[in-house]
C-alpha atoms as a PDB file:
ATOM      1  CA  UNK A   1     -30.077  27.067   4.218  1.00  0.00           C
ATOM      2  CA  UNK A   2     -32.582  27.743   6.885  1.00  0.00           C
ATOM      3  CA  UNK A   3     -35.562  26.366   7.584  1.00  0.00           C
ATOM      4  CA  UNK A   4     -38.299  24.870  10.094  1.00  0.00           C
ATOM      5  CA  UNK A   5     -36.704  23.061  13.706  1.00  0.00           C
ATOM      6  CA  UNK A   6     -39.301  20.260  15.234  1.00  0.00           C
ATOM      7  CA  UNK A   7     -40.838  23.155  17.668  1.00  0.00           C
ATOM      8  CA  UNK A   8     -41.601  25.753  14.892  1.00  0.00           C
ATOM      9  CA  UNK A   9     -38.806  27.662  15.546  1.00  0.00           C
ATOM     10  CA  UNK A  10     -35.866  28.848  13.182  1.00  0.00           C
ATOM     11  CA  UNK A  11     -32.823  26.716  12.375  1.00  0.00           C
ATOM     12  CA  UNK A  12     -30.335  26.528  10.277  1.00  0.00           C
ATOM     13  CA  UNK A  13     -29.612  23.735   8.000  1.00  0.00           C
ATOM     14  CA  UNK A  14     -26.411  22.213   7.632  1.00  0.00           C
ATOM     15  CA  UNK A  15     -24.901  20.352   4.734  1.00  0.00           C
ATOM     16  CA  UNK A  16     -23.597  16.926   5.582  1.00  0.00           C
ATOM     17  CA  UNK A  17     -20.594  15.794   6.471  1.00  0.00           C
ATOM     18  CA  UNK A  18     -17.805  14.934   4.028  1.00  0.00           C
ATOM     19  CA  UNK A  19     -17.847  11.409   4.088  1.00  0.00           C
ATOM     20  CA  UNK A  20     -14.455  10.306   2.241  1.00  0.00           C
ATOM     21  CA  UNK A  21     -11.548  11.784   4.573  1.00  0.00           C
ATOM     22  CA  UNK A  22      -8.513  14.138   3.191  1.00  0.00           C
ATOM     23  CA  UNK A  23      -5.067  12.999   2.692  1.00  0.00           C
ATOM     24  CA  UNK A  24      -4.226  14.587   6.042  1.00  0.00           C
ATOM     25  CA  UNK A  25      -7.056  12.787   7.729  1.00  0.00           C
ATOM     26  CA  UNK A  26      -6.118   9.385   6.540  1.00  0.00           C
ATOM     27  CA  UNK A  27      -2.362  10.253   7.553  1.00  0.00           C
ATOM     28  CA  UNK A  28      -1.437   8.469  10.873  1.00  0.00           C
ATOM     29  CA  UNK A  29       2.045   7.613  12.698  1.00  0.00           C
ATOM     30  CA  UNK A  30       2.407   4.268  13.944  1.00  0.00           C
ATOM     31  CA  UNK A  31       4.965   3.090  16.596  1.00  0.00           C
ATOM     32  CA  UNK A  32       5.986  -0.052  15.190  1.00  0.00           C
ATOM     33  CA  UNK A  33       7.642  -3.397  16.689  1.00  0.00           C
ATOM     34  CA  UNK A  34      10.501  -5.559  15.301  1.00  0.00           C
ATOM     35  CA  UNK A  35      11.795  -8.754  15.826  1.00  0.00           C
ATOM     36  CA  UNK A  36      13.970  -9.754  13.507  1.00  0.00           C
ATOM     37  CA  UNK A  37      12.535  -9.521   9.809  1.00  0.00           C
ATOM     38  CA  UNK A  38       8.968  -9.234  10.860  1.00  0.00           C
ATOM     39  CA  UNK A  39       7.427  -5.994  12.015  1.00  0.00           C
ATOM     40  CA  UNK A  40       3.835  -5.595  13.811  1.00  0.00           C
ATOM     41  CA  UNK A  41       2.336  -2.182  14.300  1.00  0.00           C
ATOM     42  CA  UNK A  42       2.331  -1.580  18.061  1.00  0.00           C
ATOM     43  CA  UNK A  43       0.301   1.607  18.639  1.00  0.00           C
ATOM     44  CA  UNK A  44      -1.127   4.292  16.185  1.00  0.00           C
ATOM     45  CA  UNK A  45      -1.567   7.903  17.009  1.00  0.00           C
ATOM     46  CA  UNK A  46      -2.440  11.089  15.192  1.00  0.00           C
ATOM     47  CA  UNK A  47       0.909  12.999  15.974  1.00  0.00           C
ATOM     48  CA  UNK A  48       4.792  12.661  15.387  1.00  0.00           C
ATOM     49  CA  UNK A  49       5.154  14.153  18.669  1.00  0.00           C
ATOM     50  CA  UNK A  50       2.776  11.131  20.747  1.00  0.00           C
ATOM     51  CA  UNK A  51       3.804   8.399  18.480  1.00  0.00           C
ATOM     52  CA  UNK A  52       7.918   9.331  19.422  1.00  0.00           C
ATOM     53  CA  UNK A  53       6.662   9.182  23.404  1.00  0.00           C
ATOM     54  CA  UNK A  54       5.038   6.212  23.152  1.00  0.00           C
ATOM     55  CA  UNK A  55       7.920   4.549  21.178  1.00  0.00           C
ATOM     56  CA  UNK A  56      10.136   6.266  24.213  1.00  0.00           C
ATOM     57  CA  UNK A  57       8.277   4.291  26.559  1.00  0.00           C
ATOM     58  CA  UNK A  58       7.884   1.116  25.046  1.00  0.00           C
ATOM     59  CA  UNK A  59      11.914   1.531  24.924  1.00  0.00           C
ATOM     60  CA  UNK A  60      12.042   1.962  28.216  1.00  0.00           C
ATOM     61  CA  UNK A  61       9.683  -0.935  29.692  1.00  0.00           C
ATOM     62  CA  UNK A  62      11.521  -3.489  27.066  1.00  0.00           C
ATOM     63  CA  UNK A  63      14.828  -2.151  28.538  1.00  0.00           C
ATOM     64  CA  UNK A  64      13.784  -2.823  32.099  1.00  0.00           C
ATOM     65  CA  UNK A  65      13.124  -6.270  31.028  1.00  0.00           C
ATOM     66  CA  UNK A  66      15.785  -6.787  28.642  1.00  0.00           C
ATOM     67  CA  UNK A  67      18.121  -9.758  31.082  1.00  0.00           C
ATOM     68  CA  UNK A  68      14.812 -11.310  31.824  1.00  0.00           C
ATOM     69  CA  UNK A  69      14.533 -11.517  27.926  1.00  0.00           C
ATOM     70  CA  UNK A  70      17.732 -12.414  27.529  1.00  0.00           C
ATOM     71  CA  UNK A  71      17.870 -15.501  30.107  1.00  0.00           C
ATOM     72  CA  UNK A  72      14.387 -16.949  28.955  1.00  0.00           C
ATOM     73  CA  UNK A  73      15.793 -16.600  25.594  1.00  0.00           C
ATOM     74  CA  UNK A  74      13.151 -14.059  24.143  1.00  0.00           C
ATOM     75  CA  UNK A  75      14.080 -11.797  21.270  1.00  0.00           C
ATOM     76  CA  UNK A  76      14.061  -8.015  22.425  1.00  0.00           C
ATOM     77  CA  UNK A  77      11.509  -5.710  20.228  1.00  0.00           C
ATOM     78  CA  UNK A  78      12.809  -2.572  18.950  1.00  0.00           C
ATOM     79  CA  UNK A  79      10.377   0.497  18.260  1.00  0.00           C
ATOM     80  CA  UNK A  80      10.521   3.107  15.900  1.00  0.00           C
ATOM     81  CA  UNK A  81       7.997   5.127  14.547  1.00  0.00           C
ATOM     82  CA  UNK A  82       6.839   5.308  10.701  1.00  0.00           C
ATOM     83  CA  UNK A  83       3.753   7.116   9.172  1.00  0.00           C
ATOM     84  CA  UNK A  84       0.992   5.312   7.600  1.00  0.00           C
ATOM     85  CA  UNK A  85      -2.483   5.781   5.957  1.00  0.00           C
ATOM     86  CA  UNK A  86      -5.145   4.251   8.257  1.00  0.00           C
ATOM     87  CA  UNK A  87      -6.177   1.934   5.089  1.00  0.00           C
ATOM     88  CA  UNK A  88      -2.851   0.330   6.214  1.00  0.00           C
ATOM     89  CA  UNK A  89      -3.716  -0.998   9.235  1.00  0.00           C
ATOM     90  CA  UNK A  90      -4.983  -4.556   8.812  1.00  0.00           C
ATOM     91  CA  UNK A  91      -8.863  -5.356   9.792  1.00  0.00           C
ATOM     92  CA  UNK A  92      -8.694  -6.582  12.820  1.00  0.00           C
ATOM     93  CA  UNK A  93      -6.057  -4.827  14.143  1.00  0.00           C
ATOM     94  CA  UNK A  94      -4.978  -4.322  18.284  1.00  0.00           C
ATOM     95  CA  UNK A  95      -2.325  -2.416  20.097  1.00  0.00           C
ATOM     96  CA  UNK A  96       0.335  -4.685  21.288  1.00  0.00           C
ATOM     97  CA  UNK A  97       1.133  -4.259  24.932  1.00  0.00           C
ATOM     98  CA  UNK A  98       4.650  -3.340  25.597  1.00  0.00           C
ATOM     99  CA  UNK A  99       5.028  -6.133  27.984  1.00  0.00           C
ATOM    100  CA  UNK A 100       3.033  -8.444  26.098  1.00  0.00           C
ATOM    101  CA  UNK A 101       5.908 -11.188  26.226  1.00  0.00           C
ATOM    102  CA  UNK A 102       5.372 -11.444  29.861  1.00  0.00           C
ATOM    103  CA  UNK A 103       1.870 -13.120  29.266  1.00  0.00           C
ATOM    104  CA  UNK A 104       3.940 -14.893  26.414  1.00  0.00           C
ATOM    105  CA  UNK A 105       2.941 -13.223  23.796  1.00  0.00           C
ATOM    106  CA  UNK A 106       5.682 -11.050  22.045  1.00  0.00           C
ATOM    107  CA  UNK A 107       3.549 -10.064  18.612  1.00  0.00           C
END
């Protein structure tokens, strides 16, 4: 479709925007946290591939940490990654810091 632009000139017109996403669209990986029997998602990303880093590293700074846990008496998380449709994530939903039980907050 063509038409008329604000200045007179030629432009062409372009159909909207599909405004309900695709299955692949609504398809996200989430790194999620455990503790136990309950399970909070940590981080969300796009990819396998950034999801599995970011689950990596959230190992890592847990491990670091892991005798501090231990003597304070602080469950350890474990990560692991899971995909999920981005209705799934709850409303008001916030990445959890990997280190968030230093501020003493572990979900």
């Amino acid at each position: 479709m063509t038409g008329r632009g604000r200045f007179g000139q030629s432009c062409r017109v372009t159909p909207p925007l599909r405004l309900l996403s695709t299955g692949a669209e609504d398809r996200l990986w989430a790194v999620m946290a455990t503790i136990g029997r309950e399970s909070r998602i940590a981080e969300v990303f796009r990819s396998r591939e950034d999801a599995l880093k970011d689950r990596d590293w959230r190992a890592r700074e847990v491990s670091a940490y892991a005798e501090f846990l231990r003597r304070c008496r602080q469950p350890v998380p474990h990560y692991s990654v899971a995909p999920i449709r981005r209705s799934d994530l709850p409303r008001r939903w916030r990445p959890l810091p990997a280190l968030g039980f230093l501020h003493g907050r572990v979900f």
